[in-house]
Protein backbone atom coordinates (compact mmCIF):
# COMPACT_ATOMS: atom_id res chain seq x y z
CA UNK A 1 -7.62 -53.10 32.50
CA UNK A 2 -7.54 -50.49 29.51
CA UNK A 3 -4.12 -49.08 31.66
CA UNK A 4 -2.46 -52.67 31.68
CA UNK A 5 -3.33 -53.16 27.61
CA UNK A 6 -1.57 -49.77 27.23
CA UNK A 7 1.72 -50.43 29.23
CA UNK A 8 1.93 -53.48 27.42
CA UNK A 9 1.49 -52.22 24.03
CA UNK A 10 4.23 -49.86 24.76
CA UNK A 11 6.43 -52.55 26.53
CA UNK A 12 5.86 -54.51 23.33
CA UNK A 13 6.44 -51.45 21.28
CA UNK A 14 9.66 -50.48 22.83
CA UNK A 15 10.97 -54.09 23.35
CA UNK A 16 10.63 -54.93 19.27
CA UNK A 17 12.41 -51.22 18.59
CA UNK A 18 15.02 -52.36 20.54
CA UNK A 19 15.88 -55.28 19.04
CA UNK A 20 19.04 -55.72 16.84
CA UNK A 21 19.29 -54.04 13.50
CA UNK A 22 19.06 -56.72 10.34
CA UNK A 23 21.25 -55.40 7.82
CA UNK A 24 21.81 -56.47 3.99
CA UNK A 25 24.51 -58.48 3.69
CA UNK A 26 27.68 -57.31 3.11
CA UNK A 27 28.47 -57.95 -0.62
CA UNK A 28 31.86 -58.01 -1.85
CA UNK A 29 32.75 -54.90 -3.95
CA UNK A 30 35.43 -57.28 -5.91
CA UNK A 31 33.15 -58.72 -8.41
CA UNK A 32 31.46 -55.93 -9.43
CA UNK A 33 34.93 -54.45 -10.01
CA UNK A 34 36.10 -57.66 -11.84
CA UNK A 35 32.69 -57.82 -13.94
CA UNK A 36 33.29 -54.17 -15.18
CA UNK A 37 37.06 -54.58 -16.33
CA UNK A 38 36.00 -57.61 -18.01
CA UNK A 39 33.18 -56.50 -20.27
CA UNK A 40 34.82 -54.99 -23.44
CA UNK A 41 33.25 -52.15 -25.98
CA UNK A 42 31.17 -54.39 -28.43
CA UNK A 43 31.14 -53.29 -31.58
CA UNK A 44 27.78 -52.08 -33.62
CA UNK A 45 27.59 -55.18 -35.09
CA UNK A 46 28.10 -57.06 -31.79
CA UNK A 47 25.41 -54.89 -29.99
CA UNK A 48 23.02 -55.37 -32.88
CA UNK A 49 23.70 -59.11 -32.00
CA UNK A 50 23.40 -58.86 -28.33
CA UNK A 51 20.00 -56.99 -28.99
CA UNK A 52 18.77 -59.37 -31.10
CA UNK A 53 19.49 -62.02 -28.73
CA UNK A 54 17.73 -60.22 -25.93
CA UNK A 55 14.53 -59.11 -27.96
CA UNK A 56 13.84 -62.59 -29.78
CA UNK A 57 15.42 -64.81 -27.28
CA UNK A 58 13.53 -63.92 -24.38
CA UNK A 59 10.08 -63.55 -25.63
CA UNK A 60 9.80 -67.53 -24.91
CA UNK A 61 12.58 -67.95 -21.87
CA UNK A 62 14.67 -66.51 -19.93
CA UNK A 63 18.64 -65.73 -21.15
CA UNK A 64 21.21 -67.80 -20.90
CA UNK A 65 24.42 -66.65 -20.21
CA UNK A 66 26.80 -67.28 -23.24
CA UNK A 67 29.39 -68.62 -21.13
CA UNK A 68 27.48 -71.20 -19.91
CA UNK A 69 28.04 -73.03 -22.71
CA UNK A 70 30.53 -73.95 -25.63
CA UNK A 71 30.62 -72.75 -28.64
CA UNK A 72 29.80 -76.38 -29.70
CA UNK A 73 26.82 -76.94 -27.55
CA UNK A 74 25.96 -72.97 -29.24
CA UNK A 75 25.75 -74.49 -32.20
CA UNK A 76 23.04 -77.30 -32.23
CA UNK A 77 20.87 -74.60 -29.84
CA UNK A 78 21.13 -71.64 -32.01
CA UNK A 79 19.51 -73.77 -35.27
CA UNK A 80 17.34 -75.12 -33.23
CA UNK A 81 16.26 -71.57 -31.98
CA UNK A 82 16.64 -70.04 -35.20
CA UNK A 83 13.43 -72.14 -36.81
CA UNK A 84 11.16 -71.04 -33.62
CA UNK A 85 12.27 -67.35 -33.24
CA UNK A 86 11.67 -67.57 -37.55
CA UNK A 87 15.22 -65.52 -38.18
CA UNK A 88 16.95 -65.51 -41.33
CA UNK A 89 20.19 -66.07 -41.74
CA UNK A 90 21.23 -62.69 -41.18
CA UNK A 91 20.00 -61.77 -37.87
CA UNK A 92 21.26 -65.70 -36.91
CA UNK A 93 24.42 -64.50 -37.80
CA UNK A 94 24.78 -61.83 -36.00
CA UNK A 95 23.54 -63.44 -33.18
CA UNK A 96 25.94 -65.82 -33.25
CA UNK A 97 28.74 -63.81 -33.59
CA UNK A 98 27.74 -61.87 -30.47
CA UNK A 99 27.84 -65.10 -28.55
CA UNK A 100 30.87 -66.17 -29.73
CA UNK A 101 32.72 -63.01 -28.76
CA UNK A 102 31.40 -63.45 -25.48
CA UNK A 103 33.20 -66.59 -24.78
């Protein structure tokens, strides 16, 4: 009995190592190369913004992409956002201008 367990453990064994090969799929190489020659140098008043944005921002949510919206819908959110994240005027500022050069 033990002798029939083991040949079928081994069947088993050598049956599932056999089986095809599941690969990652294949991701296109394009985008990644399109992505890179779009971003642009920001300058160190633009990466003060962006950092801003990412350290207040997403304490309470996650990021939104800045294209994802207009720069009128920016508008309304970023006063909104402004009141809850308690910035001044300043650091709203910057953020803002960090979005809008991302448009």
């Amino acid at each position: 009995m033990k002798t029939k367990i083991l040949i079928l453990a081994a069947v088993v064994l050598f049956v599932v190592s056999c089986g095809t090969k599941k690969s990652a799929p294949a991701t296109p190489a394009t985008p990644a190369v399109t992505e890179a020659v779009k971003t642009t140098e920001l300058t160190p008043e633009l990466a003060a913004g962006k950092s801003m944005y990412e350290n207040n921002c997403a304490k309470c949510h996650k990021l939104f992409d800045p294209k994802k919206f207009s720069q009128e819908d920016w508008k309304p959110i970023l006063v909104k956002m402004q009141k809850k994240a308690k910035l001044d005027d300043t650091q709203m500022a910057s953020i803002s201008n960090y979005i809008s050069s991302q448009l």
